[in-house]
C-alpha atoms as a PDB file:
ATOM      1  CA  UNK A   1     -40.716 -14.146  17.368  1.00  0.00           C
ATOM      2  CA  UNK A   2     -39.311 -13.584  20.811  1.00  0.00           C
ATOM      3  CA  UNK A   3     -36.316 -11.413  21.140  1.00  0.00           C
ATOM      4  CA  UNK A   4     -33.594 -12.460  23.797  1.00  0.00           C
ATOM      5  CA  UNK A   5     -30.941 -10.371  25.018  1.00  0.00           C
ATOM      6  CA  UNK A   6     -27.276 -11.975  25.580  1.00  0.00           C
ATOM      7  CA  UNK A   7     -25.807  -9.475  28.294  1.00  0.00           C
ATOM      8  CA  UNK A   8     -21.829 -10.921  27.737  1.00  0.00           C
ATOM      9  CA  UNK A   9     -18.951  -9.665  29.517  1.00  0.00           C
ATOM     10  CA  UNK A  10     -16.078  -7.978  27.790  1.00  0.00           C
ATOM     11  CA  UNK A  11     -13.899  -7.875  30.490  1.00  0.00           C
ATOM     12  CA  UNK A  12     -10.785 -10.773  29.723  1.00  0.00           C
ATOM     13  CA  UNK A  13      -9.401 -10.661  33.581  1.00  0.00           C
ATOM     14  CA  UNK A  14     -10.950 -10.681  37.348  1.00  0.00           C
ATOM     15  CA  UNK A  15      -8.800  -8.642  39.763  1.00  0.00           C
ATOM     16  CA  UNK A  16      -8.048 -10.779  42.702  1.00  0.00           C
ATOM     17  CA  UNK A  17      -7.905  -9.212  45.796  1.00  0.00           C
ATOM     18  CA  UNK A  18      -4.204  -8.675  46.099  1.00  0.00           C
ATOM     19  CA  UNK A  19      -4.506  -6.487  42.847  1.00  0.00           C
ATOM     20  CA  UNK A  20      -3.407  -9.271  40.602  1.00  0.00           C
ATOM     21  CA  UNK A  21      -5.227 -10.012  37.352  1.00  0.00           C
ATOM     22  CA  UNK A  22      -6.375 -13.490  36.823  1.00  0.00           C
ATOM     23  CA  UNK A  23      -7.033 -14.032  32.770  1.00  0.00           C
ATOM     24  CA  UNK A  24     -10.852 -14.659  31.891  1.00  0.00           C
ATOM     25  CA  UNK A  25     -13.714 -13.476  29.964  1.00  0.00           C
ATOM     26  CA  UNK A  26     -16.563 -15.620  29.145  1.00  0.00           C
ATOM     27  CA  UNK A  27     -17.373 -19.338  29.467  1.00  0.00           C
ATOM     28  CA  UNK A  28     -17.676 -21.304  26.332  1.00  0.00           C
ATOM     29  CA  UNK A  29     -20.342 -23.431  26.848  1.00  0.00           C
ATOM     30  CA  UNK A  30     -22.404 -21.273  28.602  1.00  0.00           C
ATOM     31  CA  UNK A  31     -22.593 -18.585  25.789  1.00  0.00           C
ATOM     32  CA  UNK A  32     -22.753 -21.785  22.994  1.00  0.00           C
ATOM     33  CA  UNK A  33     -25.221 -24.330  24.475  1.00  0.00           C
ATOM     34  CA  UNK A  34     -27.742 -21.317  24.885  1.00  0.00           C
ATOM     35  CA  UNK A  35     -27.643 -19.945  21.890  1.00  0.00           C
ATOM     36  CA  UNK A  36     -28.273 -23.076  20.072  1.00  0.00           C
ATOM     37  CA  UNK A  37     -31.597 -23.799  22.290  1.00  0.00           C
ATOM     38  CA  UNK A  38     -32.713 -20.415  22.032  1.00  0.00           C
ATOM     39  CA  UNK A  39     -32.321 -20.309  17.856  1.00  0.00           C
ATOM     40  CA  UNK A  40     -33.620 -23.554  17.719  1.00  0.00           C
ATOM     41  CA  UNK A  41     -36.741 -22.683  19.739  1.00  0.00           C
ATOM     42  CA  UNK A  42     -36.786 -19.547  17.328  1.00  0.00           C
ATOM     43  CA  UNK A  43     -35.852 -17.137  19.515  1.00  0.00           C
ATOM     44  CA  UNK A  44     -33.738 -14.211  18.139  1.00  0.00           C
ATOM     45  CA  UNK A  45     -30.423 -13.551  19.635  1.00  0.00           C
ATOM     46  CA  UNK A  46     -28.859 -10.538  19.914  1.00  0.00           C
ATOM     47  CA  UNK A  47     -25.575 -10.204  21.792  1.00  0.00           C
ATOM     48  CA  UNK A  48     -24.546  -7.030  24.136  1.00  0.00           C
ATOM     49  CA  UNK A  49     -21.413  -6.058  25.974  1.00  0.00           C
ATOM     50  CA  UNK A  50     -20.724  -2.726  27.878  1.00  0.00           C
ATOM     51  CA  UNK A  51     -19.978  -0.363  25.680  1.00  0.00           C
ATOM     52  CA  UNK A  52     -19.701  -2.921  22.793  1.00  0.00           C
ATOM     53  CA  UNK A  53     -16.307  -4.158  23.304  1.00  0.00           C
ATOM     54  CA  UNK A  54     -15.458  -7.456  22.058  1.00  0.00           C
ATOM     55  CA  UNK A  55     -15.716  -9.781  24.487  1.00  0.00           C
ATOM     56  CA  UNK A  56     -12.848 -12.543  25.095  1.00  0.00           C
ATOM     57  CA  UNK A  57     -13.638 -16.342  25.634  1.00  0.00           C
ATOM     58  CA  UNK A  58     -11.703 -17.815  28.835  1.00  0.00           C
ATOM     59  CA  UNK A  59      -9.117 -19.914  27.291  1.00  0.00           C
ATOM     60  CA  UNK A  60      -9.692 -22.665  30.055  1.00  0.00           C
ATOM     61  CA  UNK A  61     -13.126 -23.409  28.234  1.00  0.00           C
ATOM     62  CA  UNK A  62     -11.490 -24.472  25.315  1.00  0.00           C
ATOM     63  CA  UNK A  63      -8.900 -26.513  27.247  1.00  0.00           C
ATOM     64  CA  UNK A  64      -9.614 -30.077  26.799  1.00  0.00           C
ATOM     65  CA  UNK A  65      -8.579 -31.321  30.629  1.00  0.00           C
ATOM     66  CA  UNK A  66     -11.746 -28.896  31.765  1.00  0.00           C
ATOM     67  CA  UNK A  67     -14.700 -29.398  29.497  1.00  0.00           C
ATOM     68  CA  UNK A  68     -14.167 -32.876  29.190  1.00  0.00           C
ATOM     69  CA  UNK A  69     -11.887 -34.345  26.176  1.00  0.00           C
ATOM     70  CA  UNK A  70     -10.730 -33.031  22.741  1.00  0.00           C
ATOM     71  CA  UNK A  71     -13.893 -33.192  20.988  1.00  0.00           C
ATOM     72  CA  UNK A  72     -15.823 -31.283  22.917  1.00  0.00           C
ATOM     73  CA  UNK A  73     -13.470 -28.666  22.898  1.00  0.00           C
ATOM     74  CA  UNK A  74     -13.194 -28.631  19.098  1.00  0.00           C
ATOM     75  CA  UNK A  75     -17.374 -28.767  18.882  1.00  0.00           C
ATOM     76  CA  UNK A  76     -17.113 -25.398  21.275  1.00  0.00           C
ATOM     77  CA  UNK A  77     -14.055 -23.318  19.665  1.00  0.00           C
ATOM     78  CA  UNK A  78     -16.083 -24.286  16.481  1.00  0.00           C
ATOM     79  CA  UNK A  79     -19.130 -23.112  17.723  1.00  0.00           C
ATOM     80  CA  UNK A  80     -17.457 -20.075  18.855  1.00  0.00           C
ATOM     81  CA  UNK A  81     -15.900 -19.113  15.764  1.00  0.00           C
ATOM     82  CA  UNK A  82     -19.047 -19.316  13.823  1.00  0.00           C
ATOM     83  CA  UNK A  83     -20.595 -16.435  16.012  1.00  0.00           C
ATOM     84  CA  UNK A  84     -17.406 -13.933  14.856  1.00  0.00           C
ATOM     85  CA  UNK A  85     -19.959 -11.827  13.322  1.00  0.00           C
ATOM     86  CA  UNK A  86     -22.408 -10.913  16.186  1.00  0.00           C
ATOM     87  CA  UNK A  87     -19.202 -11.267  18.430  1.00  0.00           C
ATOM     88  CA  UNK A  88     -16.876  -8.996  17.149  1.00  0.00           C
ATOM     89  CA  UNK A  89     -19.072  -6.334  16.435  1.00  0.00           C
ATOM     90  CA  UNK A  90     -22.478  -6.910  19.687  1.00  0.00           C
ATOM     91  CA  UNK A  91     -24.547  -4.333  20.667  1.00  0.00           C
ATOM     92  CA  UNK A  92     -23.578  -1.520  22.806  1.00  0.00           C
ATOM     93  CA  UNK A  93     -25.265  -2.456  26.323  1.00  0.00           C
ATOM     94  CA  UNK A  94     -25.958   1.446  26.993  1.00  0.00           C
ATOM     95  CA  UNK A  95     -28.189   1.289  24.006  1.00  0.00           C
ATOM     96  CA  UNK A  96     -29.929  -1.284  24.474  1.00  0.00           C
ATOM     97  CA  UNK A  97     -33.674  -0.572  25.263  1.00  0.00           C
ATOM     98  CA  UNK A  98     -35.789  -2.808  27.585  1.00  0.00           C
ATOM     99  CA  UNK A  99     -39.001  -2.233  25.131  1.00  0.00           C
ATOM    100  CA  UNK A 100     -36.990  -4.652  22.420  1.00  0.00           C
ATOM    101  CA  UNK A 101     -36.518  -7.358  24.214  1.00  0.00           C
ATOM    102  CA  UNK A 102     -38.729  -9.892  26.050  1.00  0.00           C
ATOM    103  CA  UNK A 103     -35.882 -11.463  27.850  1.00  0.00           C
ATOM    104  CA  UNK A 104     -31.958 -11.561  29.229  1.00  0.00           C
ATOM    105  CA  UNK A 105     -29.814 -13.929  29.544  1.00  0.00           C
ATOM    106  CA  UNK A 106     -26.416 -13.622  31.576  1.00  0.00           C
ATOM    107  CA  UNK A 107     -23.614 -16.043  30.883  1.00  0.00           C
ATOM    108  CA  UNK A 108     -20.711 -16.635  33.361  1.00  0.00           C
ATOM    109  CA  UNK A 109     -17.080 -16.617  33.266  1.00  0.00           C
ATOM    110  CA  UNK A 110     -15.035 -14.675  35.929  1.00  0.00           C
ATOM    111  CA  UNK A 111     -15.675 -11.802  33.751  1.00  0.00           C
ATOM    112  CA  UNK A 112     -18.838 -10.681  35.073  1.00  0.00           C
ATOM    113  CA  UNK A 113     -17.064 -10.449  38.463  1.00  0.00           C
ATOM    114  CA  UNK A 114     -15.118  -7.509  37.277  1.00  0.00           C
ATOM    115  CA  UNK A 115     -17.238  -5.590  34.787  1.00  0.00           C
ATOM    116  CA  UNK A 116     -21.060  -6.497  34.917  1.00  0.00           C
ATOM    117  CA  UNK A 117     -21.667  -6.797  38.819  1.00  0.00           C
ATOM    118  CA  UNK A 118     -21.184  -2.832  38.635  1.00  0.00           C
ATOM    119  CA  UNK A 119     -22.605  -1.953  35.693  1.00  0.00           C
ATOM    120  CA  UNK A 120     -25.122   0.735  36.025  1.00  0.00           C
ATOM    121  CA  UNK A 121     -26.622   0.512  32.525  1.00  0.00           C
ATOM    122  CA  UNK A 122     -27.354  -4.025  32.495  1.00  0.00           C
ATOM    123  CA  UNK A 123     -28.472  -3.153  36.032  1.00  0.00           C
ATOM    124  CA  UNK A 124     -31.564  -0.557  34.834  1.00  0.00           C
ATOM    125  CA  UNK A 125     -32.278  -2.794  32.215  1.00  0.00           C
ATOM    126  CA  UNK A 126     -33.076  -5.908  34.710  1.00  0.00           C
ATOM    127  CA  UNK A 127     -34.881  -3.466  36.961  1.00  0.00           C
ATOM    128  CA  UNK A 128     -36.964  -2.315  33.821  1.00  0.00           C
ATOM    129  CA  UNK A 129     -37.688  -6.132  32.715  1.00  0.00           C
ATOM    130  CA  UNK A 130     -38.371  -7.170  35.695  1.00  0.00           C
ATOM    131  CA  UNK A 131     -40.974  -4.803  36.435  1.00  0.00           C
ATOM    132  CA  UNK A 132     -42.058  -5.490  33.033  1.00  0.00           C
ATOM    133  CA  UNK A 133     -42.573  -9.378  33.935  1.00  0.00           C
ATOM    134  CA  UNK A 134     -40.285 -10.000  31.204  1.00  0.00           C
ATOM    135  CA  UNK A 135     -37.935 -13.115  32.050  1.00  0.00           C
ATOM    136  CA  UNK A 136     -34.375 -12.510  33.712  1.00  0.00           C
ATOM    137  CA  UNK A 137     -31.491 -15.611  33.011  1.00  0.00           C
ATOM    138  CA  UNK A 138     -28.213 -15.902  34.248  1.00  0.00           C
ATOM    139  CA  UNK A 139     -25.734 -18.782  35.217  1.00  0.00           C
ATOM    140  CA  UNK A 140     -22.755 -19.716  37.016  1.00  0.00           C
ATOM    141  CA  UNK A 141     -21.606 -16.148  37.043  1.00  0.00           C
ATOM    142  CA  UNK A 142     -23.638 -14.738  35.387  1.00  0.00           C
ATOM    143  CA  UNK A 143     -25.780 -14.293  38.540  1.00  0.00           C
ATOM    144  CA  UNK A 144     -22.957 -11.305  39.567  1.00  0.00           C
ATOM    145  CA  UNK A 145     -24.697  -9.389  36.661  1.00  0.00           C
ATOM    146  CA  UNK A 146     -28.126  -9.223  38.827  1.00  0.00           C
ATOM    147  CA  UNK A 147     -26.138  -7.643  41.643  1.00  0.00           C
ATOM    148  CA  UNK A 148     -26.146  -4.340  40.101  1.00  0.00           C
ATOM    149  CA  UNK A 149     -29.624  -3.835  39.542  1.00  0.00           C
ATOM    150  CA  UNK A 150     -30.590  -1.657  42.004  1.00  0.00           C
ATOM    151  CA  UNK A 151     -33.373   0.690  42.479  1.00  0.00           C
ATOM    152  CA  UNK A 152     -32.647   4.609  43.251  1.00  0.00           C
ATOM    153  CA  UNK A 153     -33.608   3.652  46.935  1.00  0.00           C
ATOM    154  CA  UNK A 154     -30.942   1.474  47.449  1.00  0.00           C
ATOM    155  CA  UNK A 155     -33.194  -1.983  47.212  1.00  0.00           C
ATOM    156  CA  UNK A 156     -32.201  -4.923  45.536  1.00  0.00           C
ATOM    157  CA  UNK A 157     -34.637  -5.706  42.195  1.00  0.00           C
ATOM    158  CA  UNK A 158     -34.098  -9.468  43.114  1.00  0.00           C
ATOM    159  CA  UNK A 159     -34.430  -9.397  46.916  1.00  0.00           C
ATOM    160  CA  UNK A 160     -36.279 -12.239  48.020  1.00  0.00           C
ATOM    161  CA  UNK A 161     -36.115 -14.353  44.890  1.00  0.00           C
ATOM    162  CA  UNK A 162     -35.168 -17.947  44.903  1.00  0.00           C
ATOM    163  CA  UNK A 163     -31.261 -17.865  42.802  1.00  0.00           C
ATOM    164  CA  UNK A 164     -28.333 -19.908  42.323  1.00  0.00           C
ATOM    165  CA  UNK A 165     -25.258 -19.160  41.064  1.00  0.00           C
ATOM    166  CA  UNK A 166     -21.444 -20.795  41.299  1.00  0.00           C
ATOM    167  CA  UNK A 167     -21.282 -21.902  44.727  1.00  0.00           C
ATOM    168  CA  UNK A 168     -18.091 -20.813  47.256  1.00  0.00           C
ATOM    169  CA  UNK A 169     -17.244 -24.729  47.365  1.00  0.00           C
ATOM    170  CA  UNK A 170     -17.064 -24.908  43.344  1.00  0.00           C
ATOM    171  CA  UNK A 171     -14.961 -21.620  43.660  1.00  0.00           C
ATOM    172  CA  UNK A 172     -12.479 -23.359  46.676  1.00  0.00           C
ATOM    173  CA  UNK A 173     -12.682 -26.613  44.052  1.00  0.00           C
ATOM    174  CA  UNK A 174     -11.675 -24.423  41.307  1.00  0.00           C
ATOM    175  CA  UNK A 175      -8.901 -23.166  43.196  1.00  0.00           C
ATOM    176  CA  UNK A 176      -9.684 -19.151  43.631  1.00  0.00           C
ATOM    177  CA  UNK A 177     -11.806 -18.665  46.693  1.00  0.00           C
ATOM    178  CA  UNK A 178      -9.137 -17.536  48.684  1.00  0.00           C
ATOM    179  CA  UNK A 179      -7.979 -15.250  46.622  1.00  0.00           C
ATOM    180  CA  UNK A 180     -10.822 -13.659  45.163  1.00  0.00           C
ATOM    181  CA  UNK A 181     -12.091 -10.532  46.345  1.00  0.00           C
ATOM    182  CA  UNK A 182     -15.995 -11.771  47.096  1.00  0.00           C
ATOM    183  CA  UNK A 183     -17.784 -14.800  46.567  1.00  0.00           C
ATOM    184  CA  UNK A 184     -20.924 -14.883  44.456  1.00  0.00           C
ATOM    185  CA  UNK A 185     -22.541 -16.851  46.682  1.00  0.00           C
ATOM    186  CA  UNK A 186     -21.760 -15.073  49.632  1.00  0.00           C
ATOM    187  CA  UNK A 187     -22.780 -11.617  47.875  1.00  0.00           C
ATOM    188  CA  UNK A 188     -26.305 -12.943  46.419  1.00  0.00           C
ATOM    189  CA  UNK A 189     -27.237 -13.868  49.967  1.00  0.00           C
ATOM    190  CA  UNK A 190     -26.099 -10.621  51.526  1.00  0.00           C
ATOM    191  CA  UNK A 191     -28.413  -8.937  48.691  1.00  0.00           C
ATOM    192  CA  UNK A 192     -31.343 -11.083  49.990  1.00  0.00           C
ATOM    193  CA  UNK A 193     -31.176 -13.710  47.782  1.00  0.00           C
ATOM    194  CA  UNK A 194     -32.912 -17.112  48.665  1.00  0.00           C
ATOM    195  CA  UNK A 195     -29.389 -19.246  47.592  1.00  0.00           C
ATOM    196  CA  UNK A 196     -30.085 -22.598  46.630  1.00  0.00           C
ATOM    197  CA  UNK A 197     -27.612 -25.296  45.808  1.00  0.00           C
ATOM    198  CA  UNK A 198     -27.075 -28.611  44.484  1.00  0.00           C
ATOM    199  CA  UNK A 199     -23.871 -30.771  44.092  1.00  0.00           C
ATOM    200  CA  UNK A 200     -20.846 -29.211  42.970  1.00  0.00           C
ATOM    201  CA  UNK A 201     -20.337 -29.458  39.016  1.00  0.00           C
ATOM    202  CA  UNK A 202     -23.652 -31.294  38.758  1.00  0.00           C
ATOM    203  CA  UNK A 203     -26.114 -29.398  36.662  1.00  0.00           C
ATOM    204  CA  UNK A 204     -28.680 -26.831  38.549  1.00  0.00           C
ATOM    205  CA  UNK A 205     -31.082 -24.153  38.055  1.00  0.00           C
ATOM    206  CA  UNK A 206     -34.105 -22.832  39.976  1.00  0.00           C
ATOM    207  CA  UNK A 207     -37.124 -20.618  38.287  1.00  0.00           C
ATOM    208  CA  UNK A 208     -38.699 -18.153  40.245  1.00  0.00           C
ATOM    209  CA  UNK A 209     -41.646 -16.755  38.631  1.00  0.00           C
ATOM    210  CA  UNK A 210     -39.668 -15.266  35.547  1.00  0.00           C
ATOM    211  CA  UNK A 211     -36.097 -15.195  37.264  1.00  0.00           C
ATOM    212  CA  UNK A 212     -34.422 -18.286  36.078  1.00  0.00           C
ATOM    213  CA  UNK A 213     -30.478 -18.999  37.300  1.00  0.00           C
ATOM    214  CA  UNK A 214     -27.910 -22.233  36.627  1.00  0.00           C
ATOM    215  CA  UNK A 215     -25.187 -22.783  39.087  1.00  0.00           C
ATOM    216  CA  UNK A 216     -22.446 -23.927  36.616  1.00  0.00           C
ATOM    217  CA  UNK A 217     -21.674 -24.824  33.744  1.00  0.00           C
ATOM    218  CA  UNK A 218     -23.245 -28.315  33.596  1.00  0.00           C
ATOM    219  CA  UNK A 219     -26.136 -26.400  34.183  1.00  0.00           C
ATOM    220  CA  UNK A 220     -26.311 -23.972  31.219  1.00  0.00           C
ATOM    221  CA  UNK A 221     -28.801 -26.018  28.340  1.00  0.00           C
ATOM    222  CA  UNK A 222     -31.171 -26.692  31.635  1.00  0.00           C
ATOM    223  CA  UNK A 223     -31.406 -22.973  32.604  1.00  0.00           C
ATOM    224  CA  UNK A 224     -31.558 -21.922  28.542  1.00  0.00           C
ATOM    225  CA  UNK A 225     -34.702 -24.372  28.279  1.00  0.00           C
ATOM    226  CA  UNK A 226     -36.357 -22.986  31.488  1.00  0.00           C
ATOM    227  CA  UNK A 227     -36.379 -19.331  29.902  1.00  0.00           C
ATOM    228  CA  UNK A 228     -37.753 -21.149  26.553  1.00  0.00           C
ATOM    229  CA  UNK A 229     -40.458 -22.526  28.537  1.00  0.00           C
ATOM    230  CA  UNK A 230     -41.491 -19.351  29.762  1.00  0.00           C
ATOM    231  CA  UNK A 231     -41.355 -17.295  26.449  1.00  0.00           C
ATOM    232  CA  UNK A 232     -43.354 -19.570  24.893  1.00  0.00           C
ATOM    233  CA  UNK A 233     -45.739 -19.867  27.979  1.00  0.00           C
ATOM    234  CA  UNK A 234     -45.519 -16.015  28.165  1.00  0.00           C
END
């Protein structure tokens, strides 16, 4: 059985760039849709945060007006609450070794943005999978998490790679862009990503050898099947 790591932020704000802390965490669906494709392609699932904290869903993924009506909000705070056990007690992300696990998976949120971008210990565990040719996911956020790995000469693991990630017009749409402190887009590019794009809100995701990325939310069960197809290929 393939094992699939959940790298999930615990941070539950993203510090704007006058020093004010906008609420977040992670995005519903794009922990919940996942999981479900993964577990029923029988992939196990185990869930990390830095230095296990319990991480925080954004509220506004629950909110009706956003994820489109009151039933799917129920079906996701349902979903939600039946992962309380892996979720209030995941792994610690400093112990997780690269040997267990044949892939990662990154889901978004703001959160990310303030806690995974710059994490030293997810970034030597994408460095060590991706040397490995194990597969590397992330989406709409998510993507910041690939920023920190790093090599101890500077280079980016993921330079030259085709990604794609929440663009800066979803962030000016979404009403944050000119206050946040950097744009994902922007900063995946200045890494050397190859930054592709489709419509705002529409779903998204581009596979590059075994680096897989979704640009939003819409785009999360698309991006969880590409890393299925190459598991099972793999």
């Amino acid at each position: 059985m393939p094992a699939l790591l959940i790298a999930l932020t615990s941070a539950d704000y993203w510090t704007l760039k006058d020093g004010t802390r906008h609420p977040t965490g992670y995005w519903a669906e794009e922990l919940i849709a996942p999981v479900r494709i993964f577990r029923d392609a029988g992939i196990d699932v185990t869930i990390a945060t830095p230095q296990g904290r319990r991480p925080v869903v954004d509220q506004r993924s629950l909110d009706p007006d956003v994820v489109g009506g009151a039933e799917k909000a129920a079906e996701l705070r349902k979903a939600v609450d039946a992962l309380a056990d892996q979720l209030d007690s995941p792994v610690r992300l400093e112990d997780a070794s690269p040997d267990d696990y044949d892939a990662v998976f990154v889901p978004g949120g703001h959160g990310p943005m303030e806690d995974l971008a710059i994490s030293p210990e997810l970034g030597r565990l994408l460095v060590a999978l991706a040397d490995a040719g194990k597969v590397v996911a992330a989406v709409c956020h998510g993507p910041a998490g690939l920023l920190a790995a790093t090599r101890p000469d500077g280079t980016w693991a993921f330079a030259g790679s085709t990604v794609t990630g929440f663009t800066n017009d979803e962030e000016r749409q979404g009403g944050l862009a000119d206050q946040a402190p950097w744009l994902l887009e922007d900063r995946l590019r200045e890494a050397g990503g190859d930054f592709r794009s489709g419509p705002s809100w529409q779903p998204f995701s581009v596979a590059d050898g075994n680096v897989v990325t979704g640009q939003n939310p819409a785009s999360s069960a698309e991006t969880a099947q590409k890393v299925v197809e190459r598991l099972k290929a793999g």
